[in-house]
C-alpha atoms as a PDB file:
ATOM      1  CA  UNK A   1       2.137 -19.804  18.502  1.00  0.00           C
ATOM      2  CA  UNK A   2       2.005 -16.515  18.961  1.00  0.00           C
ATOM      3  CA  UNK A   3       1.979 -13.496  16.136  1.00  0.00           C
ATOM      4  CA  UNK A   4       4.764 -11.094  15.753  1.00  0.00           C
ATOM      5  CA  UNK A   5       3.137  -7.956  14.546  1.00  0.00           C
ATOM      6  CA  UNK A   6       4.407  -4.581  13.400  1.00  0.00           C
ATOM      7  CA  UNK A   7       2.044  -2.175  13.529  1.00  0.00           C
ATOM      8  CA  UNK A   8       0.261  -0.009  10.748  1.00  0.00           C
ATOM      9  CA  UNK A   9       0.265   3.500  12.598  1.00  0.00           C
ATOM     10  CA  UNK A  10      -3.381   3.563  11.994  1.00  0.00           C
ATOM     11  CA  UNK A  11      -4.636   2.511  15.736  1.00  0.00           C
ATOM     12  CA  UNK A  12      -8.260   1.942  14.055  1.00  0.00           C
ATOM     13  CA  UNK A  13      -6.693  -0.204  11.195  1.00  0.00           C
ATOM     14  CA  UNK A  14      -4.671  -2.360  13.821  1.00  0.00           C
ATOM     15  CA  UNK A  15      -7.852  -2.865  15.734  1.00  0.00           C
ATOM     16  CA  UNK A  16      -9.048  -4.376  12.376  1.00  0.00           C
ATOM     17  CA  UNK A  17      -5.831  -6.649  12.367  1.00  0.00           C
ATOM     18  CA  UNK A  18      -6.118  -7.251  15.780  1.00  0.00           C
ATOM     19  CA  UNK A  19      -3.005  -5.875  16.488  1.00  0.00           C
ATOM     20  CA  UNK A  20      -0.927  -5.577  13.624  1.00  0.00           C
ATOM     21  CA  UNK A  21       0.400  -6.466  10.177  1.00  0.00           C
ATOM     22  CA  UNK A  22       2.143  -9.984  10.801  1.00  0.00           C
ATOM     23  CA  UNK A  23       6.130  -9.090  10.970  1.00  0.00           C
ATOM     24  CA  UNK A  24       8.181 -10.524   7.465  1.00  0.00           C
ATOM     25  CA  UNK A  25       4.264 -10.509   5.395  1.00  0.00           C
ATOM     26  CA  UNK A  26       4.265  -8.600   2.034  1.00  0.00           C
ATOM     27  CA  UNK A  27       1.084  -6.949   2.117  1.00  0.00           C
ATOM     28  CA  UNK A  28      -0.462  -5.509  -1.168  1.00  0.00           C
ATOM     29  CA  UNK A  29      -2.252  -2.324  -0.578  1.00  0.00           C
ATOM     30  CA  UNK A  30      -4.916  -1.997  -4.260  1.00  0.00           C
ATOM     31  CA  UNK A  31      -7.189   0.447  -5.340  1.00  0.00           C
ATOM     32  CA  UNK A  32      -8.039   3.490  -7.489  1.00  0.00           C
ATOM     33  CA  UNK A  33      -6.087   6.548  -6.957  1.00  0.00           C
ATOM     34  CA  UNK A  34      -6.974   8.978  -4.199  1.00  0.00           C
ATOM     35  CA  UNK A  35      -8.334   6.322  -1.811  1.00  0.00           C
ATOM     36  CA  UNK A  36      -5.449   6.599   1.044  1.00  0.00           C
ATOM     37  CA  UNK A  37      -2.947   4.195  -0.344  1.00  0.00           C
ATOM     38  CA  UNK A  38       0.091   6.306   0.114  1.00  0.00           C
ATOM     39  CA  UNK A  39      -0.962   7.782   3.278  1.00  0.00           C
ATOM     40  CA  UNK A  40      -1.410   4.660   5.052  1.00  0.00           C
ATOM     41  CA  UNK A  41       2.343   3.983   3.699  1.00  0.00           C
ATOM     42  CA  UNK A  42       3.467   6.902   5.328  1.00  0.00           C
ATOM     43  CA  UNK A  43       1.619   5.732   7.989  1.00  0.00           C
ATOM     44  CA  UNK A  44       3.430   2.781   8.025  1.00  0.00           C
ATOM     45  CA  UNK A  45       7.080   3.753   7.941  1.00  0.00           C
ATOM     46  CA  UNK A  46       6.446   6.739  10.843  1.00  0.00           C
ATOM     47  CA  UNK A  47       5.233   4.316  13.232  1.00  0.00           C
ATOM     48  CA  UNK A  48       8.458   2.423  12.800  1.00  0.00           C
ATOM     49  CA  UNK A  49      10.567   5.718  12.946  1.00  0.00           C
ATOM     50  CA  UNK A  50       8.490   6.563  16.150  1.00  0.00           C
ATOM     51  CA  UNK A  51       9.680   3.044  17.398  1.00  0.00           C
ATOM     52  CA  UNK A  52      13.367   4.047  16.631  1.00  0.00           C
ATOM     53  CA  UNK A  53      13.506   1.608  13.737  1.00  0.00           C
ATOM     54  CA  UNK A  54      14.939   2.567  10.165  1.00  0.00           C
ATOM     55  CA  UNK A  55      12.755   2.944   7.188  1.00  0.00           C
ATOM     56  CA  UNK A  56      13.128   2.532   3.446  1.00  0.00           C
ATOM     57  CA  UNK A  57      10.528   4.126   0.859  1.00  0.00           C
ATOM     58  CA  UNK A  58      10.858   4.183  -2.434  1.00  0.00           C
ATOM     59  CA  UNK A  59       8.573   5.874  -4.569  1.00  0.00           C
ATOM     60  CA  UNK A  60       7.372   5.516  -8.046  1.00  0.00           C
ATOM     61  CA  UNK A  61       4.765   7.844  -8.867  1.00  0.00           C
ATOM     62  CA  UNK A  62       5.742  11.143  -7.264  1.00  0.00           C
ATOM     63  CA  UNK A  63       9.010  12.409  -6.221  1.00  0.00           C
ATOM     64  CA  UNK A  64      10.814  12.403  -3.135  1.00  0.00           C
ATOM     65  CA  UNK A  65      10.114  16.016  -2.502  1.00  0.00           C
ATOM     66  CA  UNK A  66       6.637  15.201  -2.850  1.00  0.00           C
ATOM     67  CA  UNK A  67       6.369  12.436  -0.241  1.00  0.00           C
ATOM     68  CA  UNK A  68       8.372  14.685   2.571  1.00  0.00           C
ATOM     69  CA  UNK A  69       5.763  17.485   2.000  1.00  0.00           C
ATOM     70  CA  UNK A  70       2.764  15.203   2.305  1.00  0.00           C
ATOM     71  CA  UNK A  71       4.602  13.965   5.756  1.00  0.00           C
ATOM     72  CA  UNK A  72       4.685  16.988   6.948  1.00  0.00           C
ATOM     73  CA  UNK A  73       1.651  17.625   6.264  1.00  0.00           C
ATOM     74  CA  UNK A  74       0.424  14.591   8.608  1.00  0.00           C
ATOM     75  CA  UNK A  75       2.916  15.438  11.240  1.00  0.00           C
ATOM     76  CA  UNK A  76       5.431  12.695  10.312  1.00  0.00           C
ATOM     77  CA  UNK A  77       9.159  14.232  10.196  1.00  0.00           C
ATOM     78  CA  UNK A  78      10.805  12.191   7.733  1.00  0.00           C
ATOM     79  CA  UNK A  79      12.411  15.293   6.756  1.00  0.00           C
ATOM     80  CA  UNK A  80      14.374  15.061   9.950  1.00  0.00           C
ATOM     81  CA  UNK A  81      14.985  11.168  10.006  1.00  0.00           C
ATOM     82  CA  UNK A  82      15.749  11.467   6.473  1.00  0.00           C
ATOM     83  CA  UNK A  83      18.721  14.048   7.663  1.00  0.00           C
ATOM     84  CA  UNK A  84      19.842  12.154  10.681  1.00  0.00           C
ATOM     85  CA  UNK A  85      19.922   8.881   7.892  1.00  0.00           C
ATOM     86  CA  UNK A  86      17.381   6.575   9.768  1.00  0.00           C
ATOM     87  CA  UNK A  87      15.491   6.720   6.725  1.00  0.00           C
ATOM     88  CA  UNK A  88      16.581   6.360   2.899  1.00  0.00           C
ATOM     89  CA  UNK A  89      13.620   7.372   0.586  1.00  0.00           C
ATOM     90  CA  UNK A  90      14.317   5.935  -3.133  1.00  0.00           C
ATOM     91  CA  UNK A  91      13.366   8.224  -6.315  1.00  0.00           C
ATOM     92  CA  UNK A  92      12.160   6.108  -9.171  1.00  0.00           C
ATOM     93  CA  UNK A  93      10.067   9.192 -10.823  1.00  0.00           C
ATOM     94  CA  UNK A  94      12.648  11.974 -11.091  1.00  0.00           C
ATOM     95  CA  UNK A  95      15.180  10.134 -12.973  1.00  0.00           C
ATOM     96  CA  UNK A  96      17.474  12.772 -14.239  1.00  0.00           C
ATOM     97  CA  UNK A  97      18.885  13.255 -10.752  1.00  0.00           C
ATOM     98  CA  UNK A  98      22.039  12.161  -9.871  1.00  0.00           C
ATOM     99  CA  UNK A  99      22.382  11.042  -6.456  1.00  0.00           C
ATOM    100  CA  UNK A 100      22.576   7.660  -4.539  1.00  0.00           C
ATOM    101  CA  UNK A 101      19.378   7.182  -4.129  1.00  0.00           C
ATOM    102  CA  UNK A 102      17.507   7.738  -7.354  1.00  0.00           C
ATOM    103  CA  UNK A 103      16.808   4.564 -10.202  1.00  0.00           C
ATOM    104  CA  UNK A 104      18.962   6.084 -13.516  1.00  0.00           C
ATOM    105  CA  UNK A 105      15.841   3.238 -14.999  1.00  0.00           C
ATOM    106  CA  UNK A 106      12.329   2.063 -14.527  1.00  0.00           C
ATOM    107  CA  UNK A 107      13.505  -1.410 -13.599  1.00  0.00           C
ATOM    108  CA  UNK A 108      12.514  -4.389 -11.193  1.00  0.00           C
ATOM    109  CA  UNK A 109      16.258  -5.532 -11.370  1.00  0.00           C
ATOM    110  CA  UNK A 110      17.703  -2.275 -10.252  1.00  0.00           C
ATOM    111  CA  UNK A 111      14.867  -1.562  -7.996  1.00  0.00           C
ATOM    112  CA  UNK A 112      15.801  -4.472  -5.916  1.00  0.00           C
ATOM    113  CA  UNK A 113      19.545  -3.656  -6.249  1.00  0.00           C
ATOM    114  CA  UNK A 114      18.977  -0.466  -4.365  1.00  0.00           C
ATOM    115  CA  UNK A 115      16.702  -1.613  -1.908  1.00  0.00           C
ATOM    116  CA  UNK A 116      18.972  -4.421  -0.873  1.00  0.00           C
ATOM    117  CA  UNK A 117      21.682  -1.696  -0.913  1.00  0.00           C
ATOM    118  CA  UNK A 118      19.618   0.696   1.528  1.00  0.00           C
ATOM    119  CA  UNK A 119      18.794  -2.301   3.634  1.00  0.00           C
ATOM    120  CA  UNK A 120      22.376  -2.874   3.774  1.00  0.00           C
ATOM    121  CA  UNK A 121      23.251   0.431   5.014  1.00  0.00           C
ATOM    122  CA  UNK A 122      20.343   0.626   7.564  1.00  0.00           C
ATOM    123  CA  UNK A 123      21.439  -2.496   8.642  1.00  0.00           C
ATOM    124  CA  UNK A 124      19.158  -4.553  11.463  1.00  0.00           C
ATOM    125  CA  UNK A 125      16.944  -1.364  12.103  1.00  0.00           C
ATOM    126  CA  UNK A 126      15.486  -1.739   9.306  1.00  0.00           C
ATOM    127  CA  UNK A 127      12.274  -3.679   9.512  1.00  0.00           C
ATOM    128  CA  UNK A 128      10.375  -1.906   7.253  1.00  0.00           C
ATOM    129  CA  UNK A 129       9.766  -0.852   3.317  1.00  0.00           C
ATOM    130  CA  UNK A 130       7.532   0.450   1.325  1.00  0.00           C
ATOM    131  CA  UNK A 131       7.059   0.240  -2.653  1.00  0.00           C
ATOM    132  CA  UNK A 132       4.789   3.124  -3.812  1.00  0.00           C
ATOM    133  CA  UNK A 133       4.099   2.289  -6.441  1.00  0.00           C
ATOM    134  CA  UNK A 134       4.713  -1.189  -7.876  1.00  0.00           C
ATOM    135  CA  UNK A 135       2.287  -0.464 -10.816  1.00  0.00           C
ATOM    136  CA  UNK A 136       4.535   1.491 -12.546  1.00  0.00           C
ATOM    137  CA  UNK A 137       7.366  -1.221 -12.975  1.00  0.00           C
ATOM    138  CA  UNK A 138       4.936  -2.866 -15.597  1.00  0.00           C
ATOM    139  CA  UNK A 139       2.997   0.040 -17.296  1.00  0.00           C
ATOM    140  CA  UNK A 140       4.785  -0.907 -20.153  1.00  0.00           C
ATOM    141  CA  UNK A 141       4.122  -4.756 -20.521  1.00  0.00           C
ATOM    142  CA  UNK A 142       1.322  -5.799 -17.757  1.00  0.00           C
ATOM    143  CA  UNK A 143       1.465  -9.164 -18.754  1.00  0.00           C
ATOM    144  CA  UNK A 144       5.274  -9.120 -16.740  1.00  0.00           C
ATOM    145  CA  UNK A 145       3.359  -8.376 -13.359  1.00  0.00           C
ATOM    146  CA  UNK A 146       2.468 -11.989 -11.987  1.00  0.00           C
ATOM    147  CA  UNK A 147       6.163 -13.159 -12.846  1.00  0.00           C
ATOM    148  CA  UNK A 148       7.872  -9.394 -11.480  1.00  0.00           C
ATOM    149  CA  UNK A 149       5.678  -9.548  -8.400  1.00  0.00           C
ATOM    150  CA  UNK A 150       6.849 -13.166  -7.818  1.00  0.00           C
ATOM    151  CA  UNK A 151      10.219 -11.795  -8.208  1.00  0.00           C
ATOM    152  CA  UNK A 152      10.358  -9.290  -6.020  1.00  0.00           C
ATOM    153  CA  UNK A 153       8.679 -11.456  -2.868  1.00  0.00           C
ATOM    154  CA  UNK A 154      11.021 -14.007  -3.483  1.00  0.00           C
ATOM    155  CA  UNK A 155      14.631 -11.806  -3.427  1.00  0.00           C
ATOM    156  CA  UNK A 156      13.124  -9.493  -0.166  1.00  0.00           C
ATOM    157  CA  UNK A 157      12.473 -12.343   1.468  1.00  0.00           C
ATOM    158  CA  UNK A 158      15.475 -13.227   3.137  1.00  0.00           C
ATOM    159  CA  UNK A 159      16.069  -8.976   3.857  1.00  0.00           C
ATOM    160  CA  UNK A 160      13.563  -9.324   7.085  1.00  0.00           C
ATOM    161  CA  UNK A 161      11.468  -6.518   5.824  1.00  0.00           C
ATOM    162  CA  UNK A 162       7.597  -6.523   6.247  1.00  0.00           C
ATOM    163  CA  UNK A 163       6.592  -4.935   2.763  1.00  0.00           C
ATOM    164  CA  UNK A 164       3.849  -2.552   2.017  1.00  0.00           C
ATOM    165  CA  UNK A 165       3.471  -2.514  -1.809  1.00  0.00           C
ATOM    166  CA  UNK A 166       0.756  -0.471  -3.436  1.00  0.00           C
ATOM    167  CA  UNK A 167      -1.013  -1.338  -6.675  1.00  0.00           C
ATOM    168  CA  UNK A 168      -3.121   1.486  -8.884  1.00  0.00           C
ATOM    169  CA  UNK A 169      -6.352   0.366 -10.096  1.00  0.00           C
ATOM    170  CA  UNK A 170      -7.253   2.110 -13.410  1.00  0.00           C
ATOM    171  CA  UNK A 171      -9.595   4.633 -13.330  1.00  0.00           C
ATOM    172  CA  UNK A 172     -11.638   3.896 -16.548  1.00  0.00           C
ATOM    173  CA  UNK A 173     -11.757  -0.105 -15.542  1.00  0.00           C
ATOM    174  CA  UNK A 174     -11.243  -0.634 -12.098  1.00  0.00           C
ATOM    175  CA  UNK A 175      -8.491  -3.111 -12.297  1.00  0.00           C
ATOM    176  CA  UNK A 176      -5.172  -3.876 -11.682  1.00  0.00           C
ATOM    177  CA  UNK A 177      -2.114  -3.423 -14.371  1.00  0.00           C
ATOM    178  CA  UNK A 178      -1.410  -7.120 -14.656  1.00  0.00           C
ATOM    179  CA  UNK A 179      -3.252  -8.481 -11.142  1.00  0.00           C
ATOM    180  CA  UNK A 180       0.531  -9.017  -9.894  1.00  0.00           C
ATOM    181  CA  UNK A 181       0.801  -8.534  -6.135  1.00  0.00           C
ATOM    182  CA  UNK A 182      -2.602  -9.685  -5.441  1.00  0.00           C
ATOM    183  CA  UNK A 183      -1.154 -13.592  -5.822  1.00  0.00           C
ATOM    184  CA  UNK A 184       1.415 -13.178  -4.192  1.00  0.00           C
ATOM    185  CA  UNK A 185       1.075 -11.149  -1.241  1.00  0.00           C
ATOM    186  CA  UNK A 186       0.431 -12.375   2.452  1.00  0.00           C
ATOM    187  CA  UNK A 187      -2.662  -9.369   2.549  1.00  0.00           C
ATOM    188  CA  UNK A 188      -4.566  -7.920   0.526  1.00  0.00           C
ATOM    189  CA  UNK A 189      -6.347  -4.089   2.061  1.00  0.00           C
ATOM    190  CA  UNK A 190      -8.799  -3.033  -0.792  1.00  0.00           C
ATOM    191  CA  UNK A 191      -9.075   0.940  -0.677  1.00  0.00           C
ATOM    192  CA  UNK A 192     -12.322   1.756  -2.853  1.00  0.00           C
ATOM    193  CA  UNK A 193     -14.614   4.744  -2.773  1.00  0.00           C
ATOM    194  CA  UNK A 194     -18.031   5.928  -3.679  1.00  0.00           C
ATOM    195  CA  UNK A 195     -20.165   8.857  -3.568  1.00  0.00           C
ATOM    196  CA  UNK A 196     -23.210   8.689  -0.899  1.00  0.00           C
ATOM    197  CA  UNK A 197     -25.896  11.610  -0.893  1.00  0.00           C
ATOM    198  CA  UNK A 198     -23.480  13.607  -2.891  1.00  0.00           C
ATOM    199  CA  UNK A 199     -20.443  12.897  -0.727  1.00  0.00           C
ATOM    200  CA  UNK A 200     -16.664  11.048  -1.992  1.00  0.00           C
ATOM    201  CA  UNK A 201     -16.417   8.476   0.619  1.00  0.00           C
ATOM    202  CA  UNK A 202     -13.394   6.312   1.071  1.00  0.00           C
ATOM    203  CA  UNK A 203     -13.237   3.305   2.570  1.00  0.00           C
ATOM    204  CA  UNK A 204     -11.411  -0.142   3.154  1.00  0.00           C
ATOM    205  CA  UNK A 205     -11.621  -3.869   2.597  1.00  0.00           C
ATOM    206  CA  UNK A 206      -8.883  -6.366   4.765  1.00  0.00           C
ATOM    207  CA  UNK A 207      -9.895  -8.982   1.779  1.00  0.00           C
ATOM    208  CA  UNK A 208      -6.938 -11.101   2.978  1.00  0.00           C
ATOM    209  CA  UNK A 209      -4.564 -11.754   5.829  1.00  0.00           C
ATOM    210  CA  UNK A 210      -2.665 -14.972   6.560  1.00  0.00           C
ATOM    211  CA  UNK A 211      -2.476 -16.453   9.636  1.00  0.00           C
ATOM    212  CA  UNK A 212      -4.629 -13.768  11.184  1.00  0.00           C
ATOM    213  CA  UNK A 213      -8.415 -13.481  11.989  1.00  0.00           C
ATOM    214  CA  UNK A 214      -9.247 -10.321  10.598  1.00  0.00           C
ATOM    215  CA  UNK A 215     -12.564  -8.227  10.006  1.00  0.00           C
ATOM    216  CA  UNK A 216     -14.426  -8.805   7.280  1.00  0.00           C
ATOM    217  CA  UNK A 217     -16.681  -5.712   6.556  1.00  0.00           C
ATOM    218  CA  UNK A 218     -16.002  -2.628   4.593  1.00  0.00           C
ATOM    219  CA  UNK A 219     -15.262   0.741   7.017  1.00  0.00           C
ATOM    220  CA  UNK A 220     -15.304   4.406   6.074  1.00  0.00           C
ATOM    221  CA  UNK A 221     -12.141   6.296   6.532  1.00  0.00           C
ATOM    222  CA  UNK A 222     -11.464   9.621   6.009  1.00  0.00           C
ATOM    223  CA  UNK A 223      -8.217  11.738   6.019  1.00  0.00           C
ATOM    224  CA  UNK A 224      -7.826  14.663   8.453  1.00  0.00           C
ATOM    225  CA  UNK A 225      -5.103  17.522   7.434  1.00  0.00           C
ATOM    226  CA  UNK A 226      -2.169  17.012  10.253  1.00  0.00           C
ATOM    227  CA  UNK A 227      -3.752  13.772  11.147  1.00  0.00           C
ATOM    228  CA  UNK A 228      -3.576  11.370   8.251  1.00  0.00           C
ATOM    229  CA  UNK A 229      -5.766   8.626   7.701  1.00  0.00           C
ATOM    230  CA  UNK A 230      -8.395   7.407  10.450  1.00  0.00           C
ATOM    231  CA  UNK A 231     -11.008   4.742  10.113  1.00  0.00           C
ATOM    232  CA  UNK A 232     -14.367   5.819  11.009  1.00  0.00           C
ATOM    233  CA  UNK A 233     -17.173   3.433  11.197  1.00  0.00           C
ATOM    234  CA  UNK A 234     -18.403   0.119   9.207  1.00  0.00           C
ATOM    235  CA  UNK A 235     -20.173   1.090   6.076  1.00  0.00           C
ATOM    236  CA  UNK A 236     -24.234   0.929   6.411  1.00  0.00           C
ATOM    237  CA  UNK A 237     -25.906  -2.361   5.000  1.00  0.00           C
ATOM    238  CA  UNK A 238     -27.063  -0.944   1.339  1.00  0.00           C
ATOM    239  CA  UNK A 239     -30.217  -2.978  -1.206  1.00  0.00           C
ATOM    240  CA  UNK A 240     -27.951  -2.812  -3.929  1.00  0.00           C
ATOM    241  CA  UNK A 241     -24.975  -4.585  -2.368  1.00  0.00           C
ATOM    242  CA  UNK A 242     -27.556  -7.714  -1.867  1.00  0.00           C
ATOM    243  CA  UNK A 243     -29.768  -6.944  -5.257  1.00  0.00           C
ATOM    244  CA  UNK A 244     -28.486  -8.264  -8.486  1.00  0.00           C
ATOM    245  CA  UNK A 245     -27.912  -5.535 -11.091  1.00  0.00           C
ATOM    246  CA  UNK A 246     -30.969  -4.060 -13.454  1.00  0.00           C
ATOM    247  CA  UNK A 247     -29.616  -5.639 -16.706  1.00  0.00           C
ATOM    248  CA  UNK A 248     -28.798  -8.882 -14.796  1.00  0.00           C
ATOM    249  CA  UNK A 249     -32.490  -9.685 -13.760  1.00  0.00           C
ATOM    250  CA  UNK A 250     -33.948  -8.224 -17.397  1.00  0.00           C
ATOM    251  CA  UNK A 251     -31.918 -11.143 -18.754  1.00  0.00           C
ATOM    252  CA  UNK A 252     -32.447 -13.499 -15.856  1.00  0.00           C
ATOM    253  CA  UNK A 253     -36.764 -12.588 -16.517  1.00  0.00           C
ATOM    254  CA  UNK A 254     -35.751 -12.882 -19.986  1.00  0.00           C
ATOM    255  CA  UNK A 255     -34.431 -16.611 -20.555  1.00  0.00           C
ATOM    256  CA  UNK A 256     -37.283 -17.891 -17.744  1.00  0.00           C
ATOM    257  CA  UNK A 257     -40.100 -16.333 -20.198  1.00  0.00           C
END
């Protein structure tokens, strides 16, 4: 049978898909900060827009004002389809506005409530959300992620969205708050990032994709101002990715002595 796919607005990431994120999947987008996570959101929704779909975005970690000027800087308009109401962007940071579409709490319940609400008004055109982030729902009390995440897939189901959900890893551990979306969601992309010969280089992981082939190696990507996010080539083969750490052969030499 075939796969109805919606695609990412990243033409080298949809080659990686081969084609497309599968339409209805809630796909969990994890890494550290400053990897491309919200970019390839943005990503995401303008392709639909392009498409003359409806979008909904709500944001977590940065304000709505934020996320239009980082559009713009790409060359996405959601400025304009934000005016002409073909896309609703949800504050959940700047909470002492008062308008429509801003969470008066930091809440999964009333998160959903307004999302269903948006879909509502956007009616059939819209195919598409994104949750940026979810992390921030359970900063408080990670041990609520698993059960939250579960939550949320279960409720959006029945909307007909395809879901982009990111997850921050911390930057002192290099984990998840909770390791929430990760069971639940239909995909997994990994964004990670490391310095080579003195350079920050990003790149990504498809780690999971359901009913999909999919490729399997880590690429480079790097973000171009008025661009946005393109993937560049698959990372070299590297001694240490193959070699088991220092301390882990001391001990290894250690206990066969």
């Amino acid at each position: 049978m075939e796969v109805r796919r919606l695609s990412t607005g990243i033409p080298g990431l949809d080659t990686l898909l081969k084609g497309g994120i599968p339409e209805g999947f809630f796909v969990a987008l994890a890494g550290l900060p400053g990897t491309g996570k919200t970019i390839t959101c943005l990503h995401f929704i303008w392709s639909g827009l392009k498409a003359g779909e409806s979008g909904i975005y709500l944001t977590s970690e940065e304000s709505r004002e934020s996320i239009l000027r980082q559009a713009a800087q790409f060359g996405m308009d959601f400025t304009g389809a934000l005016e002409s109401g073909r896309l609703i962007i949800i504050d959940a940071l700047m909470r002492e506005k008062e308008d429509k579409w801003t969470l008066r709490e930091l809440a999964v319940e009333e998160m959903l409530s307004r999302v269903i609400e948006a879909k509502k008004r956007l009616g059939r055109s819209a195919r598409r959300l994104v949750i940026d982030s979810m992390s921030a729902f359970w900063l408080r009390a990670p041990v609520k992620a698993r059960e939250e995440s579960y939550m949320v897939k279960r409720v959006l189901n029945k909307w007909g969205l395809t879901i982009m959900a990111t997850s921050q890893y911390a930057i002192t551990t290099g984990s998840a708050f909770g390791w929430g979306l990760e069971h639940i969601a239909d995909g997994i992309i990994h964004f990670k990032r490391r310095m080579i010969n003195g350079v920050l280089t990003r790149y990504i992981i498809i780690e999971k994709m359901r009913q999909t082939p999919h490729d399997l190696r880590a690429w480079e990507i790097k973000i171009e101002d008025g661009v946005g996010l393109v993937v560049v080539r698959p990372l070299a083969r590297r001694l240490e990715d193959e070699v088991l750490p220092e301390n882990v052969q001391k001990k290894i030499k250690m206990h066969s002595e």
